[in-house]
N, C-alpha and C. Protein backbone atom coordinates (compact mmCIF):
# COMPACT_ATOMS: atom_id res chain seq x y z
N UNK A 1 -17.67 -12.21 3.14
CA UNK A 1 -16.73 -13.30 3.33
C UNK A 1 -15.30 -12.79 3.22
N UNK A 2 -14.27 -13.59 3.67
CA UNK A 2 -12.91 -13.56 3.99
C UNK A 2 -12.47 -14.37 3.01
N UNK A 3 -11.65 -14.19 1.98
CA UNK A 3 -10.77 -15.18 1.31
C UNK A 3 -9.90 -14.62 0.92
N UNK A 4 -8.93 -16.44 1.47
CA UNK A 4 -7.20 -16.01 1.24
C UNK A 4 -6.22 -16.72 0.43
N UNK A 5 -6.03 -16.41 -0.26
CA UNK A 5 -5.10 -17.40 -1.38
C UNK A 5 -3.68 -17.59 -0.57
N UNK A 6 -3.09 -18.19 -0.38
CA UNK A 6 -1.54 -18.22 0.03
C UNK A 6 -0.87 -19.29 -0.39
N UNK A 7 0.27 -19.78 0.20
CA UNK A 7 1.00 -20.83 -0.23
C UNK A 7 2.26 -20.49 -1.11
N UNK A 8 3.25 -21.27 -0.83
CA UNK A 8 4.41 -21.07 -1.88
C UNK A 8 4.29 -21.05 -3.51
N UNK A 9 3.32 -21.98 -4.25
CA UNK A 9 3.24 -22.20 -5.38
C UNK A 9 2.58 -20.51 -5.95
N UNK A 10 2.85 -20.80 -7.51
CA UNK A 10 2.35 -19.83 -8.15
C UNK A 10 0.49 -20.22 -8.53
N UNK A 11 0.14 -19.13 -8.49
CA UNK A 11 -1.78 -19.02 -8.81
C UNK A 11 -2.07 -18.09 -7.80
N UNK A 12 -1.52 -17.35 -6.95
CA UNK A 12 -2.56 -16.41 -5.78
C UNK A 12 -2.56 -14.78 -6.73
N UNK A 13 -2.11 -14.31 -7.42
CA UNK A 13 -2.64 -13.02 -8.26
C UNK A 13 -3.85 -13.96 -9.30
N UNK A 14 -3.30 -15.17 -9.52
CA UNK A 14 -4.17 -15.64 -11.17
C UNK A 14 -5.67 -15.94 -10.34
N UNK A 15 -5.70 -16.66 -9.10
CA UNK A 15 -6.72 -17.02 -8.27
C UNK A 15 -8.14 -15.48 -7.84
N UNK A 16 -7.18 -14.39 -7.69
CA UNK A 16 -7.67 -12.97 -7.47
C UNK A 16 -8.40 -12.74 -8.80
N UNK A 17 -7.35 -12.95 -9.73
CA UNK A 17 -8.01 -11.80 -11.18
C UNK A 17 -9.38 -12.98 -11.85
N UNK A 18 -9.12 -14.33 -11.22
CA UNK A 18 -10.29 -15.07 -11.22
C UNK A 18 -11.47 -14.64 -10.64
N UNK A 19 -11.74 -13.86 -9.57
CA UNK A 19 -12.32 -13.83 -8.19
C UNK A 19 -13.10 -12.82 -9.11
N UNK A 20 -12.26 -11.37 -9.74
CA UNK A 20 -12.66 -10.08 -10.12
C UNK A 20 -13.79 -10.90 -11.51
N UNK A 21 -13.14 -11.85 -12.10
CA UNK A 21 -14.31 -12.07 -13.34
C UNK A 21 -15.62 -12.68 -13.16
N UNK A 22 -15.24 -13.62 -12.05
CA UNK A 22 -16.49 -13.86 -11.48
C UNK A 22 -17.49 -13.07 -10.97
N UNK A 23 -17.00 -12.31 -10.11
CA UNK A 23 -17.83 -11.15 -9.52
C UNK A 23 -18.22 -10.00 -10.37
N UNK A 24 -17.89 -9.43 -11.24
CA UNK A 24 -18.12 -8.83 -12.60
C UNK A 24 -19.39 -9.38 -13.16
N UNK A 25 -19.00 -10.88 -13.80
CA UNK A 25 -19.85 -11.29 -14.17
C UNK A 25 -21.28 -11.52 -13.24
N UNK A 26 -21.44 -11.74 -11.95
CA UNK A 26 -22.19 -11.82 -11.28
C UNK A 26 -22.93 -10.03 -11.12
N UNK A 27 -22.32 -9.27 -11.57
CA UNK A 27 -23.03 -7.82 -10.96
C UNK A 27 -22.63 -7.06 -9.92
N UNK A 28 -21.33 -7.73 -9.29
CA UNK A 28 -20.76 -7.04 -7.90
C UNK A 28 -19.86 -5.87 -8.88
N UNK A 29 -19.95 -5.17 -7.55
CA UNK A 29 -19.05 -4.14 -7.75
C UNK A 29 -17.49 -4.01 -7.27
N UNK A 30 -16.63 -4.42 -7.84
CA UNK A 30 -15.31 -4.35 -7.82
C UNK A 30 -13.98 -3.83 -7.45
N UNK A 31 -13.35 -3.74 -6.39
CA UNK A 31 -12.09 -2.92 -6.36
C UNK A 31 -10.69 -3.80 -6.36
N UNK A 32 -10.04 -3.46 -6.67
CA UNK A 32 -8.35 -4.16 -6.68
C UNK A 32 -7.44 -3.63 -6.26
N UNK A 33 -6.27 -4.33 -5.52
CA UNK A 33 -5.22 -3.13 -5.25
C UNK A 33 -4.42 -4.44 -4.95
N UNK A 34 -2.88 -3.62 -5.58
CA UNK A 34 -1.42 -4.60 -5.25
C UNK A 34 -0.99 -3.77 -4.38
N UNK A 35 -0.46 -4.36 -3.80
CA UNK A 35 0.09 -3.83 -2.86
C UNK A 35 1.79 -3.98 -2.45
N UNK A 36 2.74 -5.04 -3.60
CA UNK A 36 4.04 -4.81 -3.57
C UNK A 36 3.77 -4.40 -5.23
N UNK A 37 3.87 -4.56 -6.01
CA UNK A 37 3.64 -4.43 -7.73
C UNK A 37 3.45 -2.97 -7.73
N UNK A 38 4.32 -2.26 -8.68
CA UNK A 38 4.59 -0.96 -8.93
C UNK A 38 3.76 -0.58 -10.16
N UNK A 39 3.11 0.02 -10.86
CA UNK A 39 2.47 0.22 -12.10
C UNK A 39 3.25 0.41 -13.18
N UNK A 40 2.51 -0.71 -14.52
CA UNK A 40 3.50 -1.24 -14.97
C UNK A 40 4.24 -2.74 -15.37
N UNK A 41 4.45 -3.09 -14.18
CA UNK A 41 4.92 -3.80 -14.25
C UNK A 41 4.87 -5.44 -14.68
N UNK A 42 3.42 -5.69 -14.82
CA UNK A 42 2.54 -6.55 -14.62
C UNK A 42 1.94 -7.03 -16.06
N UNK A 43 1.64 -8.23 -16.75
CA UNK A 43 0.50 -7.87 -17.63
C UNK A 43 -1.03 -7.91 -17.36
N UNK A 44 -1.33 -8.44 -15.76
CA UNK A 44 -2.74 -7.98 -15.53
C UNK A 44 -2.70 -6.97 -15.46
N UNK A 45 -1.96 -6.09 -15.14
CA UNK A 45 -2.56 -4.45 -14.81
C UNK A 45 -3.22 -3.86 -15.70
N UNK A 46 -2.62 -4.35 -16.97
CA UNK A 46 -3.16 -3.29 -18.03
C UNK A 46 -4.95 -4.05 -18.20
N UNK A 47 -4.90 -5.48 -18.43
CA UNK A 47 -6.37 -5.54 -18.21
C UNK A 47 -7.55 -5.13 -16.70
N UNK A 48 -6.66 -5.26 -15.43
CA UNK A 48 -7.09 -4.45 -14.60
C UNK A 48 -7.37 -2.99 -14.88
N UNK A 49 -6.77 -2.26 -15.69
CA UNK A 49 -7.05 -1.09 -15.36
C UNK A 49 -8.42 -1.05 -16.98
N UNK A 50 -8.25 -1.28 -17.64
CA UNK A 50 -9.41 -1.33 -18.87
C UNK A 50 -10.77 -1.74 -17.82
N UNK A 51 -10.28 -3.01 -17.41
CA UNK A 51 -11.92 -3.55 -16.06
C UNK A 51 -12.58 -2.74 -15.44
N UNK A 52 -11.66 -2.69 -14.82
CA UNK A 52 -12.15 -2.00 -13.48
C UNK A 52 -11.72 -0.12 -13.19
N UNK A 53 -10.83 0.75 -14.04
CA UNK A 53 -10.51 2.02 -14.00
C UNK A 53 -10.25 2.39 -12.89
N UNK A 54 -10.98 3.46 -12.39
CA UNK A 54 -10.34 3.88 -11.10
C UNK A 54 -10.31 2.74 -9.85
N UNK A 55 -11.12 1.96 -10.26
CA UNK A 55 -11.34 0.90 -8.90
C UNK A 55 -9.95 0.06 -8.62
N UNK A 56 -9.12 0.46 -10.14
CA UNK A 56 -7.61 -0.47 -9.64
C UNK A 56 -6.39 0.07 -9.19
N UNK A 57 -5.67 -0.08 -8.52
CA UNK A 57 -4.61 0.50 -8.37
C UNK A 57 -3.13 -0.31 -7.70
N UNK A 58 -2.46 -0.23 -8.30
CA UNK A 58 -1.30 -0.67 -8.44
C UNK A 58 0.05 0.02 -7.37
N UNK A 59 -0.10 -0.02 -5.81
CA UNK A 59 0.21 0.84 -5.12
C UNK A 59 1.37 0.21 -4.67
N UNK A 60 2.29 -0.31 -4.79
CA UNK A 60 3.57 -0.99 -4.09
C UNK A 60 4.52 0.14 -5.20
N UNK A 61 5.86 -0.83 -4.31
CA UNK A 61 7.27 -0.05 -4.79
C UNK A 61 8.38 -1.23 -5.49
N UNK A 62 7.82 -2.21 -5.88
CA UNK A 62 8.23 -3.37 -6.25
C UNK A 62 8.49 -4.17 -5.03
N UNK A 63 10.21 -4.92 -5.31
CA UNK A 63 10.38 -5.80 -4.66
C UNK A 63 11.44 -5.20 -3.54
N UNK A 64 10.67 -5.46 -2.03
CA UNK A 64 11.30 -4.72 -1.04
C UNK A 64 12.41 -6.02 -0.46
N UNK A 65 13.79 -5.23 -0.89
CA UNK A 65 14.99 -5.96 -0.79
C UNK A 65 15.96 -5.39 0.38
N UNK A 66 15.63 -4.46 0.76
CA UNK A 66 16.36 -3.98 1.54
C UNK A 66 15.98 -3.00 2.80
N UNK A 67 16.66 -3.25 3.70
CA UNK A 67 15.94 -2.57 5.08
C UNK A 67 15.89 -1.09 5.15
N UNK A 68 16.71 -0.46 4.29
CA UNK A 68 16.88 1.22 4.16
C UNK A 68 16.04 1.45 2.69
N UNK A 69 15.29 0.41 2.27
CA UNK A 69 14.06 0.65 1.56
C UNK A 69 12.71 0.95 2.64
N UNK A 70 12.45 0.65 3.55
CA UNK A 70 11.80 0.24 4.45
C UNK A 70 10.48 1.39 4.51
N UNK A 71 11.25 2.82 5.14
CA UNK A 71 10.21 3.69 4.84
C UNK A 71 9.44 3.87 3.43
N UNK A 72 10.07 3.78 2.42
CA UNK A 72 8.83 3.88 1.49
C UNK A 72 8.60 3.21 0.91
N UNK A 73 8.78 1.63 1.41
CA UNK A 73 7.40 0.56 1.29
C UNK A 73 6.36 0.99 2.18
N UNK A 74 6.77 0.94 3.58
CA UNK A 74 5.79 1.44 4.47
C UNK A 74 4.49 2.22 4.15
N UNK A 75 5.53 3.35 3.65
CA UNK A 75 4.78 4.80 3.07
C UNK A 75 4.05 4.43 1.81
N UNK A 76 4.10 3.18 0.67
CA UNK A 76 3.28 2.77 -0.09
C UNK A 76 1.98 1.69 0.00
N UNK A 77 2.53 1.53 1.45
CA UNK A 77 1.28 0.24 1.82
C UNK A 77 0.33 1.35 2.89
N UNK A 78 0.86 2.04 3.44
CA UNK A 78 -0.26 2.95 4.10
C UNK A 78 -0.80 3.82 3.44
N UNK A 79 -0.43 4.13 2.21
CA UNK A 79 -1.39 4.78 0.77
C UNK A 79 -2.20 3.65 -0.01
N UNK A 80 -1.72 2.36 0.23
CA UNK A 80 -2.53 1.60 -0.51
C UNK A 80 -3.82 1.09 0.59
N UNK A 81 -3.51 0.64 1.69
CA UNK A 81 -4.52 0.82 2.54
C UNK A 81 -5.58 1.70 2.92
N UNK A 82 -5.43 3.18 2.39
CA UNK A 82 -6.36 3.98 3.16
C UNK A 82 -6.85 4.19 1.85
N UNK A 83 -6.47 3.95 0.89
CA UNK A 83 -7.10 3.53 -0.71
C UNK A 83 -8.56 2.59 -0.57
N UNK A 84 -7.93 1.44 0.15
CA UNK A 84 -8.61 0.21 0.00
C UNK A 84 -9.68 0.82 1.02
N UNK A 85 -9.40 1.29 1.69
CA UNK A 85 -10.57 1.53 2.85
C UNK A 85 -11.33 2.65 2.79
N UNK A 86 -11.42 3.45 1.61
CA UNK A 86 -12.15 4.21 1.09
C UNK A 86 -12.76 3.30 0.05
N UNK A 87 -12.15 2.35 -0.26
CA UNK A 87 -13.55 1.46 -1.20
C UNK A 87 -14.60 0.52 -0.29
N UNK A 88 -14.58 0.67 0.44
CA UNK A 88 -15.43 -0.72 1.55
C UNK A 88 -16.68 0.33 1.03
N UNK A 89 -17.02 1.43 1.23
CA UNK A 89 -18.36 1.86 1.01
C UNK A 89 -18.72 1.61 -0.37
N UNK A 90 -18.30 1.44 -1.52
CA UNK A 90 -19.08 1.53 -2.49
C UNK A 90 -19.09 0.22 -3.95
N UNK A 91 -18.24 -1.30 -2.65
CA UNK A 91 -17.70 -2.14 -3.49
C UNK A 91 -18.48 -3.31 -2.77
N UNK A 92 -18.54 -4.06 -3.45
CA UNK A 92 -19.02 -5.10 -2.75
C UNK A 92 -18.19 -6.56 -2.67
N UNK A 93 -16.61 -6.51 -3.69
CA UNK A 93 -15.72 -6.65 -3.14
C UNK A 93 -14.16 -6.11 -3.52
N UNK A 94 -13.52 -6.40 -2.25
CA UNK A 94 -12.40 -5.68 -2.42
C UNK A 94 -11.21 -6.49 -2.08
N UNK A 95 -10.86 -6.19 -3.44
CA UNK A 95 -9.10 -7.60 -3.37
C UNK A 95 -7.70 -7.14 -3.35
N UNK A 96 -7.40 -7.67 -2.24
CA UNK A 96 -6.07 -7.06 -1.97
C UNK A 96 -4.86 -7.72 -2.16
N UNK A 97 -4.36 -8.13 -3.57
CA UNK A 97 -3.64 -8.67 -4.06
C UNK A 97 -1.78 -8.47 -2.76
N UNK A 98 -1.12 -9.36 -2.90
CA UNK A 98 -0.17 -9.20 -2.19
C UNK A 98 -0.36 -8.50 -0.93
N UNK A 99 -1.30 -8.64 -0.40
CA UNK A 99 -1.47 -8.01 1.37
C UNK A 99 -0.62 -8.84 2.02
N UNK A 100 -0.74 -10.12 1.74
CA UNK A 100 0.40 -10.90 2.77
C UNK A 100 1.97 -11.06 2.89
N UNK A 101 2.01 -10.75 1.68
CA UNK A 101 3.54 -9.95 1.60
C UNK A 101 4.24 -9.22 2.45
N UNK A 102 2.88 -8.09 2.44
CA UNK A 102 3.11 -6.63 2.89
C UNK A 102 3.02 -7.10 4.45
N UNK A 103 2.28 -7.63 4.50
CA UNK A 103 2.01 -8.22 5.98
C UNK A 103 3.30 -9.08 7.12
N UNK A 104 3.53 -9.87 6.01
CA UNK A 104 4.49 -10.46 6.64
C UNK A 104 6.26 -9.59 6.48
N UNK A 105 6.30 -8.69 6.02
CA UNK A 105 7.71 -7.84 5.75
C UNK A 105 7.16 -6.54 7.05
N UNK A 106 5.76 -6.70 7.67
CA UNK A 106 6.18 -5.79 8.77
C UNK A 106 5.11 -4.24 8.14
N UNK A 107 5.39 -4.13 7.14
CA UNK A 107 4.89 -2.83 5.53
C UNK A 107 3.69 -2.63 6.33
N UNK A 108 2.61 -3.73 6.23
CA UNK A 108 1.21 -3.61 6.54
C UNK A 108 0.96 -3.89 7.85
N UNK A 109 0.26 -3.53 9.03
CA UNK A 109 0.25 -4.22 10.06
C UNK A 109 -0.74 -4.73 10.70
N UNK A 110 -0.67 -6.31 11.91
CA UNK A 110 -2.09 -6.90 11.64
C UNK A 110 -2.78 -5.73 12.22
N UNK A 111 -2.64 -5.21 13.64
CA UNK A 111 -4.00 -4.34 13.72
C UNK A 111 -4.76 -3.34 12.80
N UNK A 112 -4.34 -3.02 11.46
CA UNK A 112 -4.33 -2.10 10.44
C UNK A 112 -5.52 -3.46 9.66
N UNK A 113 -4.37 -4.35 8.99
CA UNK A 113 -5.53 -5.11 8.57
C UNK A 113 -6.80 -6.10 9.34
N UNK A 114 -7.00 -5.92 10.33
CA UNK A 114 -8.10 -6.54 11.53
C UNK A 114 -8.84 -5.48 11.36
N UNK A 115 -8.52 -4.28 11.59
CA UNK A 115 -9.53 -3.33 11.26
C UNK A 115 -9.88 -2.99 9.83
N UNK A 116 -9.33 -3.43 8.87
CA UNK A 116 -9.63 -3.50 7.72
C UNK A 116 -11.06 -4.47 7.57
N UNK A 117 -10.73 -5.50 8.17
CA UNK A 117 -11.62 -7.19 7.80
C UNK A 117 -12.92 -6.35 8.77
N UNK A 118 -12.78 -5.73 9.81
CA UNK A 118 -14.14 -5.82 10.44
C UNK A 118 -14.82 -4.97 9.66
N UNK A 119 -14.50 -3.86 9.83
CA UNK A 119 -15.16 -2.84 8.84
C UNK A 119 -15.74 -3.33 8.03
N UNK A 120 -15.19 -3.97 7.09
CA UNK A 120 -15.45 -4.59 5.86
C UNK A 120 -16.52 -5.79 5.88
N UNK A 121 -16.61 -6.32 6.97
CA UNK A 121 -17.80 -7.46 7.29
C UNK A 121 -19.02 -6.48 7.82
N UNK A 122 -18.53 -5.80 8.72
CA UNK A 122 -20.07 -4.06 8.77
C UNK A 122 -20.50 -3.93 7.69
N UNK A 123 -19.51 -3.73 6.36
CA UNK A 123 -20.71 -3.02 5.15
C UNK A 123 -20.73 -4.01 4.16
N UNK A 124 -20.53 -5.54 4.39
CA UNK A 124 -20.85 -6.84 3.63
C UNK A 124 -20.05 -6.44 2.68
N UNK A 125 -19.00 -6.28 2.56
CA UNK A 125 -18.11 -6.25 1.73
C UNK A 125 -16.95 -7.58 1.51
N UNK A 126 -16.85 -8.45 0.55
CA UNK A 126 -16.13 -9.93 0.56
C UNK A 126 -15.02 -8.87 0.44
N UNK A 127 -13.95 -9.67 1.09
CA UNK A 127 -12.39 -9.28 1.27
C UNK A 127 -11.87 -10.48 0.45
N UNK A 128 -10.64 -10.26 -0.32
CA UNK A 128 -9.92 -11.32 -1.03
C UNK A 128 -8.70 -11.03 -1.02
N UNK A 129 -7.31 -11.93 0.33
CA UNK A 129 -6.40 -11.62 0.47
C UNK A 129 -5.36 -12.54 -0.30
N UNK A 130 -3.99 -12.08 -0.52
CA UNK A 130 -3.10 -13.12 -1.49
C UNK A 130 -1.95 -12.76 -0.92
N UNK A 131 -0.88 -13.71 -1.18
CA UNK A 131 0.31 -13.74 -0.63
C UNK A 131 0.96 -15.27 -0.26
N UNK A 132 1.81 -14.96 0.30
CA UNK A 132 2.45 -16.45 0.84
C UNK A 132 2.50 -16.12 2.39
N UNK A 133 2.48 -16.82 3.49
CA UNK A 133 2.67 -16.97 4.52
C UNK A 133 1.39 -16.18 5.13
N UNK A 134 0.30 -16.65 5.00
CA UNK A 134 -0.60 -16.11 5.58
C UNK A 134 -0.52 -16.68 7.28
N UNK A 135 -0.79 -15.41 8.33
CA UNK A 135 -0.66 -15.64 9.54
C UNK A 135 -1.84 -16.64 10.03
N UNK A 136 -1.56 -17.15 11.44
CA UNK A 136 -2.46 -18.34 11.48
C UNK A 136 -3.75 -17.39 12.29
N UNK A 137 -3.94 -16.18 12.44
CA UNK A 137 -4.88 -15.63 13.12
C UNK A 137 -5.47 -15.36 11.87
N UNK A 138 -4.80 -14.96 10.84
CA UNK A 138 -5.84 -14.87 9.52
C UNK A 138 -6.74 -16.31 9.14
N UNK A 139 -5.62 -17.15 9.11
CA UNK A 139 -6.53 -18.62 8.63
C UNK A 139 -7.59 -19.02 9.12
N UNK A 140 -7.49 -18.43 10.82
CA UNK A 140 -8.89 -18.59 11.73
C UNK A 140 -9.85 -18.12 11.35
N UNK A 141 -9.73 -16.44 10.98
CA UNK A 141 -10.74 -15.62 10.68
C UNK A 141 -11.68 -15.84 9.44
N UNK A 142 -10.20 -16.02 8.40
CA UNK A 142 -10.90 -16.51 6.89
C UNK A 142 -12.37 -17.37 6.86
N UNK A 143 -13.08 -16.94 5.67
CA UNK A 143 -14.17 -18.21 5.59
C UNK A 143 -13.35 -19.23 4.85
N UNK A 144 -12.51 -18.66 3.38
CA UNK A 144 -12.49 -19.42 2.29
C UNK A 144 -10.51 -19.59 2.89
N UNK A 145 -10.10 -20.64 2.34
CA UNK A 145 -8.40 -20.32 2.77
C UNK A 145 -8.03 -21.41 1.37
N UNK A 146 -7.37 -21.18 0.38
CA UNK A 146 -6.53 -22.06 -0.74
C UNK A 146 -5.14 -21.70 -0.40
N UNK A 147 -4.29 -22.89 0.05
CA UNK A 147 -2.74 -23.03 0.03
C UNK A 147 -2.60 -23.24 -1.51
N UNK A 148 -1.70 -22.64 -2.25
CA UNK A 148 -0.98 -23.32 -3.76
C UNK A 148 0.28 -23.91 -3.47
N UNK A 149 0.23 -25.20 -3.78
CA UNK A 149 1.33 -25.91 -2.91
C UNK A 149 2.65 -25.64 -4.84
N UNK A 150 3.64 -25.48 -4.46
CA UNK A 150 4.67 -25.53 -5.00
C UNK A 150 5.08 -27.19 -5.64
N UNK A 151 4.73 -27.70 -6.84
CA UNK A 151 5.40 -28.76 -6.99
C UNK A 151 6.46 -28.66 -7.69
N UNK A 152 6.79 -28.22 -8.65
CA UNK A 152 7.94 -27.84 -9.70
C UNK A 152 7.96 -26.66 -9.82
N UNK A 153 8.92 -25.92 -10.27
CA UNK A 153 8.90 -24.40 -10.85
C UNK A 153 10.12 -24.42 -11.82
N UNK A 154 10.13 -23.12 -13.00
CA UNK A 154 11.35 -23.62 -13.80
C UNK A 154 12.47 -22.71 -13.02
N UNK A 155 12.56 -21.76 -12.36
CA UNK A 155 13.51 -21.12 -11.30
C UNK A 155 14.30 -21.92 -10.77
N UNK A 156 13.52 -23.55 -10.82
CA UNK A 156 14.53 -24.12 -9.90
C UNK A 156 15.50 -24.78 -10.91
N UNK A 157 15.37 -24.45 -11.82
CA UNK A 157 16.58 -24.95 -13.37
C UNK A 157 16.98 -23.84 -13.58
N UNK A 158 17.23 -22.49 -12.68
CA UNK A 158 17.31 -21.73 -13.22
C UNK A 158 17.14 -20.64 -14.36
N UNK A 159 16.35 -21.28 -15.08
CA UNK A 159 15.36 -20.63 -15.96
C UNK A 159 14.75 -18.93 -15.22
N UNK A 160 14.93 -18.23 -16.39
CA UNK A 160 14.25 -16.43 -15.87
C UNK A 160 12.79 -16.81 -15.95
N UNK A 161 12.22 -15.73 -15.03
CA UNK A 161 10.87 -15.39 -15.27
C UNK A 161 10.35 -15.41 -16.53
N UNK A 162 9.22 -15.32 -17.11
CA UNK A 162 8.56 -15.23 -18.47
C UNK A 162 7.48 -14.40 -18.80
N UNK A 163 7.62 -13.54 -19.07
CA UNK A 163 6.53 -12.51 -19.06
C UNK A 163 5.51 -13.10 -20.05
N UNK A 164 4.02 -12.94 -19.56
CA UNK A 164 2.88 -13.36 -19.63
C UNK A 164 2.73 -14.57 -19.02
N UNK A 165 3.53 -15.15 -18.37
CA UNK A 165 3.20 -16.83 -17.41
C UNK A 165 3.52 -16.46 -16.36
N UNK A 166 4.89 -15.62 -15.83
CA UNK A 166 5.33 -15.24 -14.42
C UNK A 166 4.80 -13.89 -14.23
N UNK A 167 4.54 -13.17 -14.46
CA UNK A 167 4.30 -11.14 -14.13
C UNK A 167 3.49 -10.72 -15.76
């Protein structure tokens, strides 16, 4: 199966690291990968990486702000991709936290991830994508699709992030 978390609101990493406990608990075999999130930075990572060990990886360059950043986001999403696609053989699923990010900034590209999804339906491998602005050729493809709709946020009082509720 295909599932895609998207939408403006916050829950599409919390919706993923949901996905990984379930499937854990069920007996699947597990892989993870961010794909803007730098290592570090995060407080799932550190329980991602205790989980799951080599199966996680934390492959972005943070937050891509600028266009003469460009090559090495690029250059971190095509290391995190050929990552991810060396796990289709030995996972039974594989979650690609912030793909749509990467996707929609240009970083990742669809024919890169189309050939990601087929492959990955060849060796029954569930795909689990996250992000905001998921494309509408993805929404087609998807089995599973959750929008997180945005009702309040404290950003918009200007309030900072909060580490352990925001990152």
């Amino acid at each position: 199966m295909i599932l895609v978390y998207t939408g403006n609101g916050k829950g599409k990493t919390s919706a993923c690291l949901g996905q990984v406990v379930r499937a854990l608990g069920s007996g699947l075999r597990v892989a993870f990968a961010q794909f803007m999130k730098e290592s570090g930075c995060a407080g799932e990572q550190q329980v991602l990486e205790r989980l799951l060990g080599a199966d996680f990886l934390a492959g972005g360059c943070g937050f891509f702000r600028r266009e003469d950043e460009r090559p090495r986001h690029r250059s971190a999403a095509e290391q995190t991709l050929l990552w991810a696609r060396r796990q289709l053989a030995d996972h039974d699923m594989l979650i690609l936290d912030e793909s749509l990010y990467a996707l929609r900034a240009g970083l990742l590209l669809r024919e890169e991830l189309e050939s990601l999804l087929l492959e990955a339906r060849e060796k029954s491998c569930h795909v689990v994508l996250s992000g905001r602005g998921a494309p509408d050729w993805l929404l087609e493809t998807a089995d599973l699709v959750t929008s997180m709709e945005e009702i309040r946020h404290p950003w918009q009082k200007g309030l900072p992030a909060v580490p352990g509720v925001d990152f």
